[in-house]
C-alpha atoms as a PDB file:
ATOM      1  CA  UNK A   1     -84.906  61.833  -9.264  1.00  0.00           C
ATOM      2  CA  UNK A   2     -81.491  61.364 -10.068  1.00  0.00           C
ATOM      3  CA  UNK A   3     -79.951  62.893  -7.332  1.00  0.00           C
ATOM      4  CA  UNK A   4     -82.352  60.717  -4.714  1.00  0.00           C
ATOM      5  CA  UNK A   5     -80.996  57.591  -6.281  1.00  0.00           C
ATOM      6  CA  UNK A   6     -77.023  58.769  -5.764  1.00  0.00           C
ATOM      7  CA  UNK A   7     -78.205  60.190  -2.330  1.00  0.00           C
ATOM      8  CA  UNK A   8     -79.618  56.854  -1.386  1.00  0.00           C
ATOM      9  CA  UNK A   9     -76.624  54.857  -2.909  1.00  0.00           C
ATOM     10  CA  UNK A  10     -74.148  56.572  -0.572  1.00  0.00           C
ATOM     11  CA  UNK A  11     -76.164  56.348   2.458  1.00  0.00           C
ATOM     12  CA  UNK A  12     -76.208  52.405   1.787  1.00  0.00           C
ATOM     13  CA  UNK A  13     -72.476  52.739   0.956  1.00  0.00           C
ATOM     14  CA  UNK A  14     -72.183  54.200   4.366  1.00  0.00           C
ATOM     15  CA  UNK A  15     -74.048  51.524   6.679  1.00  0.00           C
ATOM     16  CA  UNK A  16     -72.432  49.090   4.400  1.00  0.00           C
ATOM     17  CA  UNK A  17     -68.731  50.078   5.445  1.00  0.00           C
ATOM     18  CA  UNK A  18     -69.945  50.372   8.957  1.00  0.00           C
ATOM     19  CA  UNK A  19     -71.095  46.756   8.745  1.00  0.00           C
ATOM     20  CA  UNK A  20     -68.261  45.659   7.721  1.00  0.00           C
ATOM     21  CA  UNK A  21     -66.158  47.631  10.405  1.00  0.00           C
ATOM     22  CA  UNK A  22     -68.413  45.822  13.142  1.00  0.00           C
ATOM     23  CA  UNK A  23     -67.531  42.438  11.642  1.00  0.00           C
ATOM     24  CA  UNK A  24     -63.926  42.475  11.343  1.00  0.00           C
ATOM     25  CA  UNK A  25     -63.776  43.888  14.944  1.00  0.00           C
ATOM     26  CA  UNK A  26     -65.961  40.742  15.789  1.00  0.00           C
ATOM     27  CA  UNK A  27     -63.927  38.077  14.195  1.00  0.00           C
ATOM     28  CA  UNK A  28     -60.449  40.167  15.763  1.00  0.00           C
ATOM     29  CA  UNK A  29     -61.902  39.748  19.339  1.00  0.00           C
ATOM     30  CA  UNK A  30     -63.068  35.837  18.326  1.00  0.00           C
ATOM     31  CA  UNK A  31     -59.827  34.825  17.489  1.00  0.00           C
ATOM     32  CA  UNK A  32     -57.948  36.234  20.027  1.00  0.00           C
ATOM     33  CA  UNK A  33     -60.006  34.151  22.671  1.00  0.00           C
ATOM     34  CA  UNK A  34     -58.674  30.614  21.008  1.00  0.00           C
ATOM     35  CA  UNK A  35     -55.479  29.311  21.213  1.00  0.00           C
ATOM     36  CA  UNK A  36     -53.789  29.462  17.927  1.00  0.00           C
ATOM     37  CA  UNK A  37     -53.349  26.159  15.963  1.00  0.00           C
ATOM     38  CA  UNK A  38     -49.620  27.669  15.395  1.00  0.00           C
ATOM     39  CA  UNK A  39     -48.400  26.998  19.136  1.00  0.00           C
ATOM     40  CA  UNK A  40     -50.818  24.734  20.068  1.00  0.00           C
ATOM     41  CA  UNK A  41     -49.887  21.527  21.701  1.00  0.00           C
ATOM     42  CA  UNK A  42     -46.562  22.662  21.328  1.00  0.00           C
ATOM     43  CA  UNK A  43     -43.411  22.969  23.680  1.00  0.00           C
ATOM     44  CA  UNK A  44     -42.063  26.320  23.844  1.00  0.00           C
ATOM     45  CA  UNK A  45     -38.375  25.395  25.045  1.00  0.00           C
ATOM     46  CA  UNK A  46     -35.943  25.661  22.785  1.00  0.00           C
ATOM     47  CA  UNK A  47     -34.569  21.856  21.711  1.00  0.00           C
ATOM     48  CA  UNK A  48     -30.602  22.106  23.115  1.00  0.00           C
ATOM     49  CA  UNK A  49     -27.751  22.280  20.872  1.00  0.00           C
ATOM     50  CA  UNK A  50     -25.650  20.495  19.338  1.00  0.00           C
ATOM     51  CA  UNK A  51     -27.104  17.104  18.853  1.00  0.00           C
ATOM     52  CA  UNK A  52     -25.691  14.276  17.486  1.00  0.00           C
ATOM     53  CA  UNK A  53     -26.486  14.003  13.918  1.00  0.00           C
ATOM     54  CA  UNK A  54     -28.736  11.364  12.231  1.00  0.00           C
ATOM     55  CA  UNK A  55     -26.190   8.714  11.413  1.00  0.00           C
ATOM     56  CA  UNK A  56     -23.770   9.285  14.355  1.00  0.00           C
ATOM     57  CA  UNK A  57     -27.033   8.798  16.698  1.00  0.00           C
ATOM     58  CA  UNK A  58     -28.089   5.788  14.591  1.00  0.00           C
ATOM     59  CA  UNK A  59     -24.796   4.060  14.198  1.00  0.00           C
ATOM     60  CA  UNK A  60     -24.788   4.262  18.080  1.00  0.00           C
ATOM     61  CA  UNK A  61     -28.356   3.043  19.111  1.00  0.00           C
ATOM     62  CA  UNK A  62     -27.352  -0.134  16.421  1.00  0.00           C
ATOM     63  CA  UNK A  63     -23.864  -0.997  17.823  1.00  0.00           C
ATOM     64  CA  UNK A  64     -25.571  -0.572  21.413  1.00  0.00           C
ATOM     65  CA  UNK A  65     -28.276  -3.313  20.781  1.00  0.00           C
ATOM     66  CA  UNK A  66     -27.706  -6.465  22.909  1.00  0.00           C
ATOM     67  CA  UNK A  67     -28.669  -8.450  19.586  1.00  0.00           C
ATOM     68  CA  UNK A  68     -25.781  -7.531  17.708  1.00  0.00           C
ATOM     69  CA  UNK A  69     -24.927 -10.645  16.050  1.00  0.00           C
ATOM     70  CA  UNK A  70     -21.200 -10.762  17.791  1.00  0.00           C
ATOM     71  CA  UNK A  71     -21.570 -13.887  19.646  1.00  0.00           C
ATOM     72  CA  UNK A  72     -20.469 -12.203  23.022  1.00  0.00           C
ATOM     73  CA  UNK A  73     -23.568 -13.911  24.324  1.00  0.00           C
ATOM     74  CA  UNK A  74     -21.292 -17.048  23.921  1.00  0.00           C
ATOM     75  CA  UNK A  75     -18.399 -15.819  26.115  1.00  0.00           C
ATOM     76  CA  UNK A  76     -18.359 -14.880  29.819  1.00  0.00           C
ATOM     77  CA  UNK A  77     -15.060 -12.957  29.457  1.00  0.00           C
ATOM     78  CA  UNK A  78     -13.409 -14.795  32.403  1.00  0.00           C
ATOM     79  CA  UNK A  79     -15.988 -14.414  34.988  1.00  0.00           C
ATOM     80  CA  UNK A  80     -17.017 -18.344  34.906  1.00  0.00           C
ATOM     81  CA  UNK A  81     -12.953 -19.124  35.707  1.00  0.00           C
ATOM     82  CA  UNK A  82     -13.037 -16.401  38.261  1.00  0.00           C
ATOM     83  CA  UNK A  83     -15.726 -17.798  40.154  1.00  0.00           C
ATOM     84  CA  UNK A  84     -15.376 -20.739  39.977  1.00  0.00           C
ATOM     85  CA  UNK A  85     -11.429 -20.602  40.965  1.00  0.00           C
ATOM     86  CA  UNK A  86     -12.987 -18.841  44.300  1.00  0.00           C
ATOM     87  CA  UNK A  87     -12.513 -20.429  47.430  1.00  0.00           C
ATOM     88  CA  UNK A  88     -15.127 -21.562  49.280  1.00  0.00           C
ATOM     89  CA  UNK A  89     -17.248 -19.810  51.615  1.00  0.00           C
ATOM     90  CA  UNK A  90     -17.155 -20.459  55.154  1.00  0.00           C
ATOM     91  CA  UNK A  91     -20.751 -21.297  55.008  1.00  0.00           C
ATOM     92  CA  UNK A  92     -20.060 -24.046  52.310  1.00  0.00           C
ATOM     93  CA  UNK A  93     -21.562 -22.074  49.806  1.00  0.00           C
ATOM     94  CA  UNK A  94     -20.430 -21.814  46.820  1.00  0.00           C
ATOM     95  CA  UNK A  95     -18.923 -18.620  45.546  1.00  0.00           C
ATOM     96  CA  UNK A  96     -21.354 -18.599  42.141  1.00  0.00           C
ATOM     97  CA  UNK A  97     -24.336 -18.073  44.655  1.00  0.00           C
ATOM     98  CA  UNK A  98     -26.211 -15.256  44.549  1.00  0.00           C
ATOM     99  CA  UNK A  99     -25.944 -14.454  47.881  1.00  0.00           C
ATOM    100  CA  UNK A 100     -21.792 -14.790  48.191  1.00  0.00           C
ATOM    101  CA  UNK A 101     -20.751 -14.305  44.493  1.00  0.00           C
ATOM    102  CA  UNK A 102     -22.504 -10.411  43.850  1.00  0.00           C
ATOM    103  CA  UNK A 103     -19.122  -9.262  46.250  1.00  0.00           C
ATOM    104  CA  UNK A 104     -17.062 -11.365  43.672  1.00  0.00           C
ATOM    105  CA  UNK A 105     -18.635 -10.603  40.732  1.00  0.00           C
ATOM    106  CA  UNK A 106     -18.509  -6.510  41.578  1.00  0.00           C
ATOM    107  CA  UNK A 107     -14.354  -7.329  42.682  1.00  0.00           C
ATOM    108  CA  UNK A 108     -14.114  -8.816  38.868  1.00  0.00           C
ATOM    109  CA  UNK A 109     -16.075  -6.464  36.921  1.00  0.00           C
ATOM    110  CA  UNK A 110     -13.722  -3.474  38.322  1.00  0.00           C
ATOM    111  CA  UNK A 111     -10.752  -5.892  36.908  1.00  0.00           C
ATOM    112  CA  UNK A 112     -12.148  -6.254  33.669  1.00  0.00           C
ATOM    113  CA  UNK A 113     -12.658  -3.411  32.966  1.00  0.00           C
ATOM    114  CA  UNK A 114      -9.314  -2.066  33.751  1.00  0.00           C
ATOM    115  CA  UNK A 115      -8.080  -4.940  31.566  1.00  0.00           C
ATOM    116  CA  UNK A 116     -10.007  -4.030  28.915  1.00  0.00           C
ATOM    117  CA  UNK A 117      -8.869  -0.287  29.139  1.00  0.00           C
ATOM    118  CA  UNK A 118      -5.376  -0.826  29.587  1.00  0.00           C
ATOM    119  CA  UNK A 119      -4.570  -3.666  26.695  1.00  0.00           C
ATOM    120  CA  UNK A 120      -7.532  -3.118  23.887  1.00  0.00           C
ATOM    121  CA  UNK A 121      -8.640   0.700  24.301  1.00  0.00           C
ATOM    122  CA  UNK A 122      -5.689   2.299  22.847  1.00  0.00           C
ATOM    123  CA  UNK A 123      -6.137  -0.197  19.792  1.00  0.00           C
ATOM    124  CA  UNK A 124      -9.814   1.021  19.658  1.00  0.00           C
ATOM    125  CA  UNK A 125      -8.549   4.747  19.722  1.00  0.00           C
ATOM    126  CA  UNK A 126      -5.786   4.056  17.250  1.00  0.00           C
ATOM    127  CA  UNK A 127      -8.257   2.219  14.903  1.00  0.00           C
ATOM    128  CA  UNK A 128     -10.483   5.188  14.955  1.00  0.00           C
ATOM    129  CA  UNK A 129      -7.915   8.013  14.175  1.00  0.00           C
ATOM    130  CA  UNK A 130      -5.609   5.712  11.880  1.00  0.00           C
ATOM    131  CA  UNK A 131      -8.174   3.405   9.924  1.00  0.00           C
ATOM    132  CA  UNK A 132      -5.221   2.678   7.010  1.00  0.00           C
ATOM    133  CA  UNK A 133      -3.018   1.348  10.202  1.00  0.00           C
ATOM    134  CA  UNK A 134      -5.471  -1.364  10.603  1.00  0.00           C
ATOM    135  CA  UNK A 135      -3.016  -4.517   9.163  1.00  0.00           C
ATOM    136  CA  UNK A 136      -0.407  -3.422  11.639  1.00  0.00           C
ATOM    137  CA  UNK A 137      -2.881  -2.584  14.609  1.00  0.00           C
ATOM    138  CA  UNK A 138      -4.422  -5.965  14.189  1.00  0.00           C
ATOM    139  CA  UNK A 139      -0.585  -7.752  13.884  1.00  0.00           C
ATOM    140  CA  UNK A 140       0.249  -5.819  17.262  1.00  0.00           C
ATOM    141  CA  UNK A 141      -2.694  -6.511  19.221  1.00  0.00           C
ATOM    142  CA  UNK A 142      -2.633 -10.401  18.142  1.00  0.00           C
ATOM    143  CA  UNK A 143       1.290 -10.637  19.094  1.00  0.00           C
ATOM    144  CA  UNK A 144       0.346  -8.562  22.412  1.00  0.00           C
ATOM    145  CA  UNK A 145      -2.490 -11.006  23.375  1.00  0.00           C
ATOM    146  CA  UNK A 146      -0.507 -14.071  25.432  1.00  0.00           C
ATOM    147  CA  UNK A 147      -3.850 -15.763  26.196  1.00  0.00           C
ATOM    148  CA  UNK A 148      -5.065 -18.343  23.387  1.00  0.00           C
ATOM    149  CA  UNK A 149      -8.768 -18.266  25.017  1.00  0.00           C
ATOM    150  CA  UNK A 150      -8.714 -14.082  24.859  1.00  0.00           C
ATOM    151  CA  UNK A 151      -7.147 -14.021  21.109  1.00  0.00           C
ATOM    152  CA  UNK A 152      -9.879 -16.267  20.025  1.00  0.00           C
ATOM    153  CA  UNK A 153     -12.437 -14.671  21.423  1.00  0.00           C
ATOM    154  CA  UNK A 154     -11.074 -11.609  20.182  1.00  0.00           C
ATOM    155  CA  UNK A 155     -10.913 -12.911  17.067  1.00  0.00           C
ATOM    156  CA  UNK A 156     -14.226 -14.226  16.877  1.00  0.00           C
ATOM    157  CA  UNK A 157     -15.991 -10.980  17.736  1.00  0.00           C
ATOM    158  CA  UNK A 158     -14.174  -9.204  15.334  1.00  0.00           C
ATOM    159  CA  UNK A 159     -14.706 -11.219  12.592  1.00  0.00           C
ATOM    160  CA  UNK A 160     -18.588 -11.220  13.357  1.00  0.00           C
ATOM    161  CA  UNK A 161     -18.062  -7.293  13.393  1.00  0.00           C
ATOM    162  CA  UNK A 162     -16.479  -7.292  10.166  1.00  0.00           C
ATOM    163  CA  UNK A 163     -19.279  -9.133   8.988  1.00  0.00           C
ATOM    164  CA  UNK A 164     -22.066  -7.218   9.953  1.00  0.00           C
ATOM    165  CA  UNK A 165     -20.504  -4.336   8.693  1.00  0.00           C
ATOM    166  CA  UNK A 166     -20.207  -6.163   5.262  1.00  0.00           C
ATOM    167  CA  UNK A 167     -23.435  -8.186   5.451  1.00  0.00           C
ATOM    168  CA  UNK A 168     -26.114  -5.346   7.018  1.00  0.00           C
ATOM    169  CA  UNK A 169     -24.270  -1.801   7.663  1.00  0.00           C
ATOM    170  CA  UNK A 170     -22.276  -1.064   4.455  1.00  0.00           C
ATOM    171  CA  UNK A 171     -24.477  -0.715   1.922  1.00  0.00           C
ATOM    172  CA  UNK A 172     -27.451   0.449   3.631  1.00  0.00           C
ATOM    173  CA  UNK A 173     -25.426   3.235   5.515  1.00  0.00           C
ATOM    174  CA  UNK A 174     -23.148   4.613   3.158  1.00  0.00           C
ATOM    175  CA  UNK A 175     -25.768   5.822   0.362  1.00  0.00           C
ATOM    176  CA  UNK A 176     -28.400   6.827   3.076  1.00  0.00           C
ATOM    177  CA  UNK A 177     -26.948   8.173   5.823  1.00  0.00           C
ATOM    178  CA  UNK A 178     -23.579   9.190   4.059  1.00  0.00           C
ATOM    179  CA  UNK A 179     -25.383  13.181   3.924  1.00  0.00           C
ATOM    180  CA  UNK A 180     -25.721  13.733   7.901  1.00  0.00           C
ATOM    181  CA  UNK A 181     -21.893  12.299   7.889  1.00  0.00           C
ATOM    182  CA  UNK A 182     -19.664  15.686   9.409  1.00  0.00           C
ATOM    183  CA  UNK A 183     -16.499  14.291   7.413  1.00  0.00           C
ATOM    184  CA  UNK A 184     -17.722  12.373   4.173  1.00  0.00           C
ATOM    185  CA  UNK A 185     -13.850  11.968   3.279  1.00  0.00           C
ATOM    186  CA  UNK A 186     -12.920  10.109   6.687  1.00  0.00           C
ATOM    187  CA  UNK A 187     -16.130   8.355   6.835  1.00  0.00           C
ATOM    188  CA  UNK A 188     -15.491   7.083   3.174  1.00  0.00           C
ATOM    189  CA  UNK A 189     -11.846   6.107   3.429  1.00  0.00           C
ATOM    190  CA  UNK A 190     -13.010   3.850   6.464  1.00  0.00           C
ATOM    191  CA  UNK A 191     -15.142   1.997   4.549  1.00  0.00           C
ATOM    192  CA  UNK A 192     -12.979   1.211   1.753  1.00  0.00           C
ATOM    193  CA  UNK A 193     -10.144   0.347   4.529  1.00  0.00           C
ATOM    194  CA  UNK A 194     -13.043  -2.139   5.600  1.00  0.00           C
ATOM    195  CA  UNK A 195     -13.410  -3.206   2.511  1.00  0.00           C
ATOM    196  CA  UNK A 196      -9.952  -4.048   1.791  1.00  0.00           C
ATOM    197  CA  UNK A 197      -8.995  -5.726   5.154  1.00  0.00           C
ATOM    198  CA  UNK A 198     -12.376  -8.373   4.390  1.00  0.00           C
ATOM    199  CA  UNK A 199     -10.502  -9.158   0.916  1.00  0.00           C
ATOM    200  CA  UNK A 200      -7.640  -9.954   2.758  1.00  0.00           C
ATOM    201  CA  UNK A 201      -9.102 -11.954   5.440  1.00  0.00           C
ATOM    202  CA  UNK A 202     -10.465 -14.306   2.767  1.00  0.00           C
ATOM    203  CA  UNK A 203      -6.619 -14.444   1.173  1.00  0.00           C
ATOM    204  CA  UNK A 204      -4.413 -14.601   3.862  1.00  0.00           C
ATOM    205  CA  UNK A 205      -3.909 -16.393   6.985  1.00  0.00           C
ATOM    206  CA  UNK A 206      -1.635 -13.594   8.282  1.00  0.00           C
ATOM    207  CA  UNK A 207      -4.415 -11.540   8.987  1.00  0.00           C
ATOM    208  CA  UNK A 208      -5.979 -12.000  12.225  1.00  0.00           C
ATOM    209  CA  UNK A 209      -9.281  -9.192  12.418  1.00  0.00           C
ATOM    210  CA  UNK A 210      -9.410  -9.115  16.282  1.00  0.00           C
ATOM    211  CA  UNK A 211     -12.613  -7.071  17.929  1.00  0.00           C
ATOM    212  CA  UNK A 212     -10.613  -3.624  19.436  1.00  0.00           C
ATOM    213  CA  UNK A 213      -9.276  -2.595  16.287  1.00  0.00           C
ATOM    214  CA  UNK A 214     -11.930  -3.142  13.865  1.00  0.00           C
ATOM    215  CA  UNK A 215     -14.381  -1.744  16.512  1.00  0.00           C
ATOM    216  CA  UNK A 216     -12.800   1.369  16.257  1.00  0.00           C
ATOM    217  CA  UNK A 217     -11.934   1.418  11.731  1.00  0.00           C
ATOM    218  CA  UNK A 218     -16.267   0.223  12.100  1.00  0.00           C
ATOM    219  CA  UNK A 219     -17.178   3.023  14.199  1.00  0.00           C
ATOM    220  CA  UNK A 220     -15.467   5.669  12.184  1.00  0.00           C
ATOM    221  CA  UNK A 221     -16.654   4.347   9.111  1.00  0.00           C
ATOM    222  CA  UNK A 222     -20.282   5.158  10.537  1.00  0.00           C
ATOM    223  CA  UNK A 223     -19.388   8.331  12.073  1.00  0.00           C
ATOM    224  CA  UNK A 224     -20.024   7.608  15.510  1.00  0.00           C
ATOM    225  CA  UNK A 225     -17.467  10.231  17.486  1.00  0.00           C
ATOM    226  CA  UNK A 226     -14.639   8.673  19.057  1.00  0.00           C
ATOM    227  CA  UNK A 227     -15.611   9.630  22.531  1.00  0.00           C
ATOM    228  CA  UNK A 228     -18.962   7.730  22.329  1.00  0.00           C
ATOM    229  CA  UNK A 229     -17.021   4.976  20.873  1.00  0.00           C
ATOM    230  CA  UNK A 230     -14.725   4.390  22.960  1.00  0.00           C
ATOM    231  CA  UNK A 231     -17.170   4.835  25.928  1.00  0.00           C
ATOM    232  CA  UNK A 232     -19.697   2.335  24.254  1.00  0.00           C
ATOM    233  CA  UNK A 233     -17.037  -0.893  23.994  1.00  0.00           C
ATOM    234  CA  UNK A 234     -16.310  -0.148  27.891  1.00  0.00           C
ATOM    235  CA  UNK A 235     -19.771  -0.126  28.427  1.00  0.00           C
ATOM    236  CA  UNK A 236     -20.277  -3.300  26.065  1.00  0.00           C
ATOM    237  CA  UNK A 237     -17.993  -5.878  27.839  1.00  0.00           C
ATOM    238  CA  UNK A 238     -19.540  -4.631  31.340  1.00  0.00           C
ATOM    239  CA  UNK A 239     -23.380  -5.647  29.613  1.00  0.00           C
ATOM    240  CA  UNK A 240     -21.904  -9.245  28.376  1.00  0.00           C
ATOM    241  CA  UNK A 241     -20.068  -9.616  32.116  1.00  0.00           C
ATOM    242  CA  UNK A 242     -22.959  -8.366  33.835  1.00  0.00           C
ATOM    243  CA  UNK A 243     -25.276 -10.420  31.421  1.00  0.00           C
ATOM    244  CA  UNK A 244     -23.301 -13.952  32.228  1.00  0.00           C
ATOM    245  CA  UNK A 245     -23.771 -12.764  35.592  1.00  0.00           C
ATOM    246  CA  UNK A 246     -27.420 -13.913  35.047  1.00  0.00           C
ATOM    247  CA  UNK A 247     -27.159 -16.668  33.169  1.00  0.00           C
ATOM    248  CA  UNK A 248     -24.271 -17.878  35.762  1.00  0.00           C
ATOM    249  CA  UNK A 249     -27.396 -17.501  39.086  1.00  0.00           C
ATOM    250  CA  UNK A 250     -25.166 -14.906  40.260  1.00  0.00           C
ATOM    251  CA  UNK A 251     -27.845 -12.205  40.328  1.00  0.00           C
ATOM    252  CA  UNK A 252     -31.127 -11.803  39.150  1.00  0.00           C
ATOM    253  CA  UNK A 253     -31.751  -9.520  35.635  1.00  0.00           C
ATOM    254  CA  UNK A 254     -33.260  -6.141  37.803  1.00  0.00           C
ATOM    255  CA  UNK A 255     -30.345  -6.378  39.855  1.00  0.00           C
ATOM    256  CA  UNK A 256     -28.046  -6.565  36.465  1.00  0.00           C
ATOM    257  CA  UNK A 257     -30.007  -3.395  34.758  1.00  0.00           C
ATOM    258  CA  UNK A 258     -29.266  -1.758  37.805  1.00  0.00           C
ATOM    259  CA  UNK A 259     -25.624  -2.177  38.052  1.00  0.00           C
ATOM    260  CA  UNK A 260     -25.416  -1.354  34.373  1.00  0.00           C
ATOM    261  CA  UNK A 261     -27.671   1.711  35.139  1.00  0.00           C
ATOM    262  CA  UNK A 262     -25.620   2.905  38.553  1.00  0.00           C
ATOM    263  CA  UNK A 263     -23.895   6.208  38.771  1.00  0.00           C
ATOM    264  CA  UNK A 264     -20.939   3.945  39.883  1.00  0.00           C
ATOM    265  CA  UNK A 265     -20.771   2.166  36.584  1.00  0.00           C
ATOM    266  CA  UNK A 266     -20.688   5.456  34.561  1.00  0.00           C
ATOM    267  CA  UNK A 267     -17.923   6.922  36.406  1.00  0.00           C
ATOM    268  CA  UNK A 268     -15.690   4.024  36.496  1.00  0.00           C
ATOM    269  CA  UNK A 269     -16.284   3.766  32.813  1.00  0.00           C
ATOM    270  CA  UNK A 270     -15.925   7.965  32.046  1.00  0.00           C
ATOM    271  CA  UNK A 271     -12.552   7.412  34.212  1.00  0.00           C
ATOM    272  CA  UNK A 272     -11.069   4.800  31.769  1.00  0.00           C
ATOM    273  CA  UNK A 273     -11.559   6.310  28.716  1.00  0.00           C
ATOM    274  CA  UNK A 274      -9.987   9.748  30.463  1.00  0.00           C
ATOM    275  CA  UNK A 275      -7.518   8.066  31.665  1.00  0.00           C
ATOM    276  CA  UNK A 276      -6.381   6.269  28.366  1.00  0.00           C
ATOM    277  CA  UNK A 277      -7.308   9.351  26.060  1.00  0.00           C
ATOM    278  CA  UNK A 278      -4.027   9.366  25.078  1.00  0.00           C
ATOM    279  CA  UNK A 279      -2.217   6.360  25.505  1.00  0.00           C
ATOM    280  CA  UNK A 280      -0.077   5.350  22.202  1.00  0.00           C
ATOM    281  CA  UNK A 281      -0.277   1.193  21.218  1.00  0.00           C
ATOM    282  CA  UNK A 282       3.513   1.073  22.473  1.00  0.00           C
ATOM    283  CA  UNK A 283       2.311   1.499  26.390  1.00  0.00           C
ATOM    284  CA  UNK A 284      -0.941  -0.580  26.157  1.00  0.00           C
ATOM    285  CA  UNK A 285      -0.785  -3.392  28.595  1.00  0.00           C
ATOM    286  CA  UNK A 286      -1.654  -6.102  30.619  1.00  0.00           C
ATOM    287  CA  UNK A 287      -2.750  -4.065  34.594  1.00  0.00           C
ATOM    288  CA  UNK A 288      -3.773  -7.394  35.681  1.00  0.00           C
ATOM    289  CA  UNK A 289      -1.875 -10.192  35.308  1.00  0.00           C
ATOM    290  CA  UNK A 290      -3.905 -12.812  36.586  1.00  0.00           C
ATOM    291  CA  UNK A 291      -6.762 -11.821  34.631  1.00  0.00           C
ATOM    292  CA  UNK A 292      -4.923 -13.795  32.031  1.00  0.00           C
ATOM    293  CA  UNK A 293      -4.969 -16.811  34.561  1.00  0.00           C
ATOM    294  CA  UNK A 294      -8.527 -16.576  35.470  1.00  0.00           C
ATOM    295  CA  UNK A 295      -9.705 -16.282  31.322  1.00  0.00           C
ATOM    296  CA  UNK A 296      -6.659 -19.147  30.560  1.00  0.00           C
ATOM    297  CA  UNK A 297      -7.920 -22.174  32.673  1.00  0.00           C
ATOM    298  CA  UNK A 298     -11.372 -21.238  31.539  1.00  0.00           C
ATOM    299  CA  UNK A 299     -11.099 -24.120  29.109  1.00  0.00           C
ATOM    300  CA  UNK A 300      -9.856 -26.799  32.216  1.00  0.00           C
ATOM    301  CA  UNK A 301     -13.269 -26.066  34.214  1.00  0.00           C
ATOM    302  CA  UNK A 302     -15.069 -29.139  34.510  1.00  0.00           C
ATOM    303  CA  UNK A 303     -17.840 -28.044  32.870  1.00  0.00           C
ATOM    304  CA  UNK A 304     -18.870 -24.818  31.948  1.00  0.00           C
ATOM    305  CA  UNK A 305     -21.920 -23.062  30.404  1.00  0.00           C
ATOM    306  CA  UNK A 306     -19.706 -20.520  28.153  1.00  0.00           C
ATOM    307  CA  UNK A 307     -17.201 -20.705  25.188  1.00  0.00           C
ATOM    308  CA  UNK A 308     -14.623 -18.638  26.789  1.00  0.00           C
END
């Protein structure tokens, strides 16, 4: 009887591990057949690399925002003068309408910009790799600055810089975003240079805080690399020209995003900040002389929609 009851027990231990044989082969062939939730939905390239880090990218996408509370909305950087210091069309238009001042306002952007490049870019660069120079960078670009319109507005953008830094950036950035930072010394020594320089400007009437300077002590402070800097306030005053542009009835706003978005524009831009890589504050200069004309007699226009 005994030996029945083992038979029987191993014959169902038999069927039993062939049962279980058939299912696992079942649930193998099942699975195979449905995409797996591992690499579903998901692309299989390989994201490039480097990338910017978190703050650097940040930094960049805030100092890029039209609404930063600079006031260059205010100023036309000279292109108001320029135009309207135009002669005459032979048509009788005037040289501010669309359809005879886009030629005008393309010959002034190009002149601008190489303005910008060859007396304020080197101040930028210097302000990024020397943020405790920042007292005598700002000394040297006021005394270097001939035009009372162009230090003021310099002036005036700066100290709105200086205040955003102060008012929105500094606090929030350096405890959050202080960890993605590459160089938490540099980063940190900027900000207390920043710090400083605002006591003083509260103290002293000596000190001056004009825009190419502090734009580059600001941009090191949030770790935004110097390149991208540098390119980004080129690419800054050609937005504020292009943007009085449209507010002047020079051209519409589509035309203006696409000179701002043109190959032309990046290349001209790339060029500048090639070109004045290395150029010390001693050779940074005035390349066109009458710019300081055009920007000067802005304030003797009969009337005039801009500050400067």
């Amino acid at each position: 009887m005994t030996t029945g009851l083992e038979a029987e027990i191993a014959e169902l231990e038999i069927r039993l591990h062939h049962a279980r044989s058939r299912l696992g082969a079942s649930e193998a062939s099942s699975n195979a057949s449905l995409p797996q939730p591992s690499t579903l939905g998901k692309d299989e390239t390989p994201c490039p690399c480097p990338l910017p880090t978190n703050a650097s990218l940040h930094a960049l996408l805030l100092l890029s925002d039209s609404a930063l509370p600079l006031g260059s909305f205010a100023f036309s950087s000279g292109l108001e003068s320029y135009l309207a210091h135009q002669k005459l069309q032979a048509s009788g238009s005037t040289p501010a309408s669309s359809a005879s001042g886009i030629p005008s306002f393309f010959a002034f952007l190009q002149l601008s910009l190489s303005t910008l490049a060859g007396t304020a870019l080197p101040y930028v660069l210097a302000g990024y790799r020397h943020p405790e120079r920042i007292e005598e960078l700002d000394n040297d670009f006021d005394a270097s600055t001939p035009c009372t319109v162009a230090r003021r507005a310099s002036v005036a953008q700066g100290r709105a810089l200086l205040t955003v830094w102060e008012r929105s950036y500094r606090a929030e950035y350096m405890h959050v975003h202080m960890d993605d930072c590459m160089d938490k010394q540099a980063e940190q020594r900027a900000a207390d240079v920043l710090s400083a320089f605002s006591k003083q400007i509260r103290t002293s009437d000596e000190v001056h805080a004009h825009l190419a300077p502090l734009w580059g002590v600001v941009t090191r402070a949030l770790a935004v690399p110097l390149q991208d800097a540098a390119y980004l306030f080129l690419f800054s005053h050609a937005r504020t020209i292009t943007s009085a542009a449209v507010r002047a009835s020079v051209m519409g706003p589509y035309q203006a995003q696409a000179v701002l978005a043109g190959s032309d524009l990046q290349r001209r831009i790339g060029g500048l900040v090639q070109d004045g890589w290395d150029t010390r504050i001693e050779d940074a200069g005035q390349s066109v002389p009458v710019m300081d004309l055009w920007v000067g007699r802005h304030e003797k226009l009969y009337s005039r929609i801009f500050n400067s």
